[in-house]
C-alpha atoms as a PDB file:
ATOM      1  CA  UNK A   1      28.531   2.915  13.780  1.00  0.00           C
ATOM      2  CA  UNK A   2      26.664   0.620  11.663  1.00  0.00           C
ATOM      3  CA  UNK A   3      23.376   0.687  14.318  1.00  0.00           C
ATOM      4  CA  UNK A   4      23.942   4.945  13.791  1.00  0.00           C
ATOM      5  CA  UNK A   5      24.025   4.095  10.222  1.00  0.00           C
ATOM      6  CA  UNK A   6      20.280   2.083  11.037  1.00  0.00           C
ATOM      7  CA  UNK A   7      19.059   4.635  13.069  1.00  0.00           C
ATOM      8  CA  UNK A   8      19.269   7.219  10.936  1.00  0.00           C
ATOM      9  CA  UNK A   9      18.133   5.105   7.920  1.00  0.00           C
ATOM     10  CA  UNK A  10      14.997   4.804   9.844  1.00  0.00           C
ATOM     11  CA  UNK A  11      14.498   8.539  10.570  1.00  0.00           C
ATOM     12  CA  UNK A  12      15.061   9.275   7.211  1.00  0.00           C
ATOM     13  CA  UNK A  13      12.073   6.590   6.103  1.00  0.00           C
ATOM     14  CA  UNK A  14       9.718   7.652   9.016  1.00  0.00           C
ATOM     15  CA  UNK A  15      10.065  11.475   7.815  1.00  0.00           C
ATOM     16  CA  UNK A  16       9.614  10.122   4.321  1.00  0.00           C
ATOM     17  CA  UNK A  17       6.391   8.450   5.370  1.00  0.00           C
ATOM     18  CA  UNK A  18       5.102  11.767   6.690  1.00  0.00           C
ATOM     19  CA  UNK A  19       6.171  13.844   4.050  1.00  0.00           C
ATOM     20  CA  UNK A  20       3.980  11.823   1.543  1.00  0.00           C
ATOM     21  CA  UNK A  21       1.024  11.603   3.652  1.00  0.00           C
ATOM     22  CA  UNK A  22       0.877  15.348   4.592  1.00  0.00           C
ATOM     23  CA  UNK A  23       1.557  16.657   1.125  1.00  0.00           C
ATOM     24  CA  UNK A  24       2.171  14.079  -1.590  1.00  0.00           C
ATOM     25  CA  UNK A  25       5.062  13.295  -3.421  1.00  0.00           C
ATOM     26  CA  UNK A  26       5.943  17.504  -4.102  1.00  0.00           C
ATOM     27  CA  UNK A  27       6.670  17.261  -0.138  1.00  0.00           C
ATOM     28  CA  UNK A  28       9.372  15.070  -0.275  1.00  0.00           C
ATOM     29  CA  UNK A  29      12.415  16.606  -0.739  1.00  0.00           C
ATOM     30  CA  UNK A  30      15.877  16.346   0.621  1.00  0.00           C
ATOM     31  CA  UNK A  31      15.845  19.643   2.380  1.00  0.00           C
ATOM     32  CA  UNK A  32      12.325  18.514   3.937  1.00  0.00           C
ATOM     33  CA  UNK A  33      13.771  15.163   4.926  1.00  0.00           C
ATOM     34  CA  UNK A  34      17.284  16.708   6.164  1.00  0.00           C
ATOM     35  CA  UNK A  35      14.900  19.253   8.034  1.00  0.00           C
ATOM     36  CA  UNK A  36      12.754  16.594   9.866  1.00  0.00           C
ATOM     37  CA  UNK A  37      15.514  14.229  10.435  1.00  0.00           C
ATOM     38  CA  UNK A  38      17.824  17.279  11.953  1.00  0.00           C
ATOM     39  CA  UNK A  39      20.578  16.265   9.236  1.00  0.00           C
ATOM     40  CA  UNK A  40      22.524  18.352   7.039  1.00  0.00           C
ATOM     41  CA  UNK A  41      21.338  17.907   3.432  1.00  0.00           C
ATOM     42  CA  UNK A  42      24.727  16.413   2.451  1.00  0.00           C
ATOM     43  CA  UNK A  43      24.221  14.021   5.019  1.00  0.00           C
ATOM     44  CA  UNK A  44      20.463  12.482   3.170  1.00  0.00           C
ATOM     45  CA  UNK A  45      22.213  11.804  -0.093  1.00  0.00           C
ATOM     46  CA  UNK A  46      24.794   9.459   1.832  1.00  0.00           C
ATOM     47  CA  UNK A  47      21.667   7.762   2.514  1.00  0.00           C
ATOM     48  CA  UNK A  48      20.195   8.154  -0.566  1.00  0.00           C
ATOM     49  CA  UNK A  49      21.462   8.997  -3.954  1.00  0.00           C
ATOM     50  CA  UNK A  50      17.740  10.091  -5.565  1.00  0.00           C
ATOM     51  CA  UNK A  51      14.086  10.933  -4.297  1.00  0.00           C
ATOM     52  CA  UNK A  52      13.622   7.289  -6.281  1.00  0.00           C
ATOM     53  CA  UNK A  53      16.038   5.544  -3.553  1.00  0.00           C
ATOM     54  CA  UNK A  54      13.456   6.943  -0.667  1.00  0.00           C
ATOM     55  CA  UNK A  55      10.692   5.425  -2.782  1.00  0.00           C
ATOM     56  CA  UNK A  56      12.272   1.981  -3.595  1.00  0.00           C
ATOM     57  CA  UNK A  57      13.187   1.561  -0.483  1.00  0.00           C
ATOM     58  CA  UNK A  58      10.211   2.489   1.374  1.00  0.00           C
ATOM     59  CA  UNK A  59       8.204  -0.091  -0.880  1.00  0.00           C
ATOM     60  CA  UNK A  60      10.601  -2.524  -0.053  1.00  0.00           C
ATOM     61  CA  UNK A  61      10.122  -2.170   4.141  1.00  0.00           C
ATOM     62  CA  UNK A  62       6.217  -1.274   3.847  1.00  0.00           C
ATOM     63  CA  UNK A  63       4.507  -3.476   1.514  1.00  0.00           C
ATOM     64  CA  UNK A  64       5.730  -6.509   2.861  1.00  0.00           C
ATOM     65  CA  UNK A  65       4.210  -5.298   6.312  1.00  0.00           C
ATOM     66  CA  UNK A  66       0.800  -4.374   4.421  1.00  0.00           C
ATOM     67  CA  UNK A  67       0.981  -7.442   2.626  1.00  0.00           C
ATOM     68  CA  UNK A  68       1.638  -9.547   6.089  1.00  0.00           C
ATOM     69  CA  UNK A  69      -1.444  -7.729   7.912  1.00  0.00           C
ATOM     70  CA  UNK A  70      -3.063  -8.812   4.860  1.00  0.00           C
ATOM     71  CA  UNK A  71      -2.037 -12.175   5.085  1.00  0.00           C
ATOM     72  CA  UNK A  72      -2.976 -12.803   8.537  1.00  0.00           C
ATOM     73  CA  UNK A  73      -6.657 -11.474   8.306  1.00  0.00           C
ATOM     74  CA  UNK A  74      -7.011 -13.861   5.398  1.00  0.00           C
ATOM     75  CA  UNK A  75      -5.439 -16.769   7.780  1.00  0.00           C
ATOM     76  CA  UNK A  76      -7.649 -15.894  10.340  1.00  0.00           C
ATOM     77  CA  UNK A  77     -10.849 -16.366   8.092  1.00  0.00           C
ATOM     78  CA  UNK A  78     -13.088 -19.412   8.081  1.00  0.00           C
ATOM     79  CA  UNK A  79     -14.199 -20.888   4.452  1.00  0.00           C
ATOM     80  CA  UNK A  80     -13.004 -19.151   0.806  1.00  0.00           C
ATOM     81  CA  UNK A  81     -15.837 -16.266   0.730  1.00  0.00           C
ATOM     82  CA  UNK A  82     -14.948 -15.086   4.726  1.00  0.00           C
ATOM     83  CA  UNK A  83     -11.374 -14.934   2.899  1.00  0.00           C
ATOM     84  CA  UNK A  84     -12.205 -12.689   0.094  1.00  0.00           C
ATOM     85  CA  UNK A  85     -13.963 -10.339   2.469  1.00  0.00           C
ATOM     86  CA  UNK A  86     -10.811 -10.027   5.129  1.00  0.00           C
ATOM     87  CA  UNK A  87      -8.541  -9.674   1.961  1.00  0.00           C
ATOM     88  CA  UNK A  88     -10.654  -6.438   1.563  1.00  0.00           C
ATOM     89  CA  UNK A  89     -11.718  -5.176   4.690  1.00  0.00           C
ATOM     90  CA  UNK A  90      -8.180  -5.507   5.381  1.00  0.00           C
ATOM     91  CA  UNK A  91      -6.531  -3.449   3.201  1.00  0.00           C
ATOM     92  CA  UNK A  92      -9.160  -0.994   3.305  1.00  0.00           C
ATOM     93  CA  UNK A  93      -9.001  -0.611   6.905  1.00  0.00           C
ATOM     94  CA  UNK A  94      -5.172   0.231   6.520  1.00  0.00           C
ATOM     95  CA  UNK A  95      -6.198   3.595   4.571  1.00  0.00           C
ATOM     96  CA  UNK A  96      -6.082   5.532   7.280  1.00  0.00           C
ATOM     97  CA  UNK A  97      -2.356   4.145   8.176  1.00  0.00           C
ATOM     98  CA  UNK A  98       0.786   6.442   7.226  1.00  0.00           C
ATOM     99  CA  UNK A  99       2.121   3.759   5.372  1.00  0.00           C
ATOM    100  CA  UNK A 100      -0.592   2.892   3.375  1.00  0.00           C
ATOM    101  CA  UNK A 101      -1.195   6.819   2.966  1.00  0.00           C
ATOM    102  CA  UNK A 102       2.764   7.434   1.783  1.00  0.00           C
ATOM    103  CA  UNK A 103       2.253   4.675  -0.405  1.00  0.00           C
ATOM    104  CA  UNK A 104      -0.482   6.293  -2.417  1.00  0.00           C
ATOM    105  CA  UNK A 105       1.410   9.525  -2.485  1.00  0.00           C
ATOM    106  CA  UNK A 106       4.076   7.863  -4.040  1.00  0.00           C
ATOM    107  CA  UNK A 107       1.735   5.960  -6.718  1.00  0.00           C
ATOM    108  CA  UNK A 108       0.120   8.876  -7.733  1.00  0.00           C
ATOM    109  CA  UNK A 109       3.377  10.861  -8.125  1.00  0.00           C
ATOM    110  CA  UNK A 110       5.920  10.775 -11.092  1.00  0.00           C
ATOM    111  CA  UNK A 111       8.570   8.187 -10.741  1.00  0.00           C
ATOM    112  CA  UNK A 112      11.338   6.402 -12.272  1.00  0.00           C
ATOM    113  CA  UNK A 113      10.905   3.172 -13.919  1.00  0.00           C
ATOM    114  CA  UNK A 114      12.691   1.248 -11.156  1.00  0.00           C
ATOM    115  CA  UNK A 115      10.513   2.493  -8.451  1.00  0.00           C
ATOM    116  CA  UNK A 116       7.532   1.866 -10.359  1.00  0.00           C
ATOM    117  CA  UNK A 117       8.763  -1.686 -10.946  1.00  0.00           C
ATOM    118  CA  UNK A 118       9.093  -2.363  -7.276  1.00  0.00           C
ATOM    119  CA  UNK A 119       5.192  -0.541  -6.788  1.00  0.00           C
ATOM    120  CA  UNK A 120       4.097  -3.043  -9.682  1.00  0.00           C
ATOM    121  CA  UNK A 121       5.433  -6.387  -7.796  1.00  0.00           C
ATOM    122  CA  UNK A 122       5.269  -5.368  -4.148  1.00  0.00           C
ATOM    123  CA  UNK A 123       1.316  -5.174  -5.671  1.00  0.00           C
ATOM    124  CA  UNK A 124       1.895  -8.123  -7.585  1.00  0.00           C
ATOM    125  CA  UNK A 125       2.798 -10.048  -4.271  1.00  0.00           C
ATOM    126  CA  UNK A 126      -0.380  -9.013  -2.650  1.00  0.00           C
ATOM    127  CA  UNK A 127      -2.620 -10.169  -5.486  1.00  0.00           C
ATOM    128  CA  UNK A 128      -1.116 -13.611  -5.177  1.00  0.00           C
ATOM    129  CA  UNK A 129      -2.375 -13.798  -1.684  1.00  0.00           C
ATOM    130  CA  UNK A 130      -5.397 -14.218  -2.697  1.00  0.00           C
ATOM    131  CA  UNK A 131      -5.449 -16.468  -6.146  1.00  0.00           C
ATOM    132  CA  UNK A 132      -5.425 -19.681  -4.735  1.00  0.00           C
ATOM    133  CA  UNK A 133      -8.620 -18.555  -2.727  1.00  0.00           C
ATOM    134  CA  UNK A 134     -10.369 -17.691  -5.634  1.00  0.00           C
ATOM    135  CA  UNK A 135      -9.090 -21.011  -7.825  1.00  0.00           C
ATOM    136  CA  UNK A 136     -10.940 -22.555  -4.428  1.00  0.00           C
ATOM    137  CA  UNK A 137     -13.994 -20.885  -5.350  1.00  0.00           C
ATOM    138  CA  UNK A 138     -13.943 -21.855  -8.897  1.00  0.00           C
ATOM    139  CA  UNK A 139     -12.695 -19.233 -10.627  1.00  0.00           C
ATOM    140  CA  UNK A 140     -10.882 -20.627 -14.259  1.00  0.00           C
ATOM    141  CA  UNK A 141      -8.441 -17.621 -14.458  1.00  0.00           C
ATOM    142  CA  UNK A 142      -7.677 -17.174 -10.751  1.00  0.00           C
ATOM    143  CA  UNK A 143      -5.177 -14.721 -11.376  1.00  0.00           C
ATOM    144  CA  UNK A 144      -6.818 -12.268 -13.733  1.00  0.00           C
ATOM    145  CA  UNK A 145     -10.217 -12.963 -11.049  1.00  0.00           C
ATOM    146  CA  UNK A 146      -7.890 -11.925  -8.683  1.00  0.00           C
ATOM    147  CA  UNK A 147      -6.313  -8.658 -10.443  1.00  0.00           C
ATOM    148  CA  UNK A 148      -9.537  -7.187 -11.223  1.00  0.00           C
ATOM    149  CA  UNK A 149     -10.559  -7.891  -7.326  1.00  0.00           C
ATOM    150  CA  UNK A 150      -7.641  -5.550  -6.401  1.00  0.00           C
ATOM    151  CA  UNK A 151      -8.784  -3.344  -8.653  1.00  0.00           C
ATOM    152  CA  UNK A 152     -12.191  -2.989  -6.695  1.00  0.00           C
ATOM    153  CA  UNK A 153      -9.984  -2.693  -3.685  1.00  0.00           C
ATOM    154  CA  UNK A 154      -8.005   0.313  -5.433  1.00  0.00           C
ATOM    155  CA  UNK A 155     -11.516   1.585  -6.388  1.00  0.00           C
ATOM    156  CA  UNK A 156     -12.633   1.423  -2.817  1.00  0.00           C
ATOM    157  CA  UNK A 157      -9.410   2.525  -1.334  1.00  0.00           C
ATOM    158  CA  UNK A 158      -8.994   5.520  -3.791  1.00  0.00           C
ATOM    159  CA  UNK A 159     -13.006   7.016  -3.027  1.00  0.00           C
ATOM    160  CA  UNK A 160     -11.824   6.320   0.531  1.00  0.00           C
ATOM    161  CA  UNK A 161      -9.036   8.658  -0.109  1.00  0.00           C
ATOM    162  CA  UNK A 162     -11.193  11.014  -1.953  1.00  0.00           C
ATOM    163  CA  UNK A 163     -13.101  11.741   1.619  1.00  0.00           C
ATOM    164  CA  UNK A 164     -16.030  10.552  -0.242  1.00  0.00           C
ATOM    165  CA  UNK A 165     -19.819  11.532   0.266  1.00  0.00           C
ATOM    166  CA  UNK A 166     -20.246   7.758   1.495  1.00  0.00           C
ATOM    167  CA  UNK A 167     -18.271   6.866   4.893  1.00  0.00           C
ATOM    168  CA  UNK A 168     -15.594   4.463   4.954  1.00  0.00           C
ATOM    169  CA  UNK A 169     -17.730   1.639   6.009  1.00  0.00           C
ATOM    170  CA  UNK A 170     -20.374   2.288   3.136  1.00  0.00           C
ATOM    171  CA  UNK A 171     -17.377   1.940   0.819  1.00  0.00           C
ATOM    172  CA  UNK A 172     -16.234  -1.254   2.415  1.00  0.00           C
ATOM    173  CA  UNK A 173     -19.302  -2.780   2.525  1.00  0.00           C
ATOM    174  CA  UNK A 174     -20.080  -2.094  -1.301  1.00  0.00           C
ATOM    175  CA  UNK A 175     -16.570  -3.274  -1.664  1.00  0.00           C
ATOM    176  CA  UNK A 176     -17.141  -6.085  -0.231  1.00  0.00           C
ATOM    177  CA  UNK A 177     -20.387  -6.794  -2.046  1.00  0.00           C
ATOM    178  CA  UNK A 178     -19.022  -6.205  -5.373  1.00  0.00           C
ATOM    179  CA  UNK A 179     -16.267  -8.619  -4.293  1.00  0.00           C
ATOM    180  CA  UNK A 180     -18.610 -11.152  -3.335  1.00  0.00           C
ATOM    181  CA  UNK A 181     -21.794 -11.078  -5.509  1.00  0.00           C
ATOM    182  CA  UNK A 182     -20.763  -8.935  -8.448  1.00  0.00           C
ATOM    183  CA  UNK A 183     -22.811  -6.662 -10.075  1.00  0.00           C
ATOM    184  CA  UNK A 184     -26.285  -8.278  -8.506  1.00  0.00           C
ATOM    185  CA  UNK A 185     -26.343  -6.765  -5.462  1.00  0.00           C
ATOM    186  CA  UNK A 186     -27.887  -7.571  -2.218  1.00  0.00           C
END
């Protein structure tokens, strides 16, 4: 019963995930999910008691993922600058992944304070992958040097979205640039 229970918990999250990157947060609904998952409507809100639920708990089985791919391109990475550049050549290759792409729906949609709480630290967890990199490279405020980077990332990621005139590489590599060598260029 309890692996059912798992099963279905999993369906409900994976039609969740494609809800929100076919048609934002509007698309997900508990007659969509119930639809997609073959359940009776009833049967979603024995899974989850709000539209918020689906969102806290998706953040709470994706970002840690994200954050691990993350992790593990940085690990992989020689001195502190080859570092900065996987932290953002990683995340912005995962644009074009349905968890990254259900995770933007849900940002840019209306939520409750909870779920916004768990956006705001799942992102908060990210950004302290990379602090300690960025105290290496002399940074005095690692931490706010390391916010603002992840807002270049968000910058990059959200022109990405956008289907920009530039291609996704031109965006990562000014990205990267701006990550690296600020406003100078080159």
């Amino acid at each position: 019963m309890a692996e059912h229970r798992t099963m279905q918990r999993g369906a409900l999250l994976d039609a969740a995930r494609s809800l929100l990157s076919e048609g934002g947060t509007e698309a997900l609904t508990f007659p969509a999910l119930a639809e997609r998952t073959g359940l009776a409507r009833s049967s979603v809100y024995e899974y989850f008691r709000s539209r918020a639920a689906v969102v806290e708990e998706l953040c709470a089985v994706d970002f840690p993922v994200w954050a691990a791919e993350v992790e593990a391109a940085m690990a992989a990475a020689g001195p502190p600058e080859e570092k900065i550049e996987a932290y953002v050549r990683r995340q912005l290759a995962l644009v074009g992944d349905r968890r990254h792409r259900a995770v933007v729906a849900i940002s840019a949609g209306e939520l409750d304070a909870g779920a916004r709480e768990k956006i705001r630290a799942a992102h908060g967890g990210l950004i302290g992958l990379v602090v300690e990199t960025l105290g290496d490279l002399g940074h005095r405020q690692p931490r706010l040097a390391a916010m603002l980077l992840q807002g270049v990332v968000d910058a990059a990621v959200r022109r990405t979205e956008l289907g920009a005139a530039e291609s996704p590489e031109e965006i990562a590599e000014a990205a990267v640039g701006m990550a690296l060598r600020g406003v100078r260029g080159g």
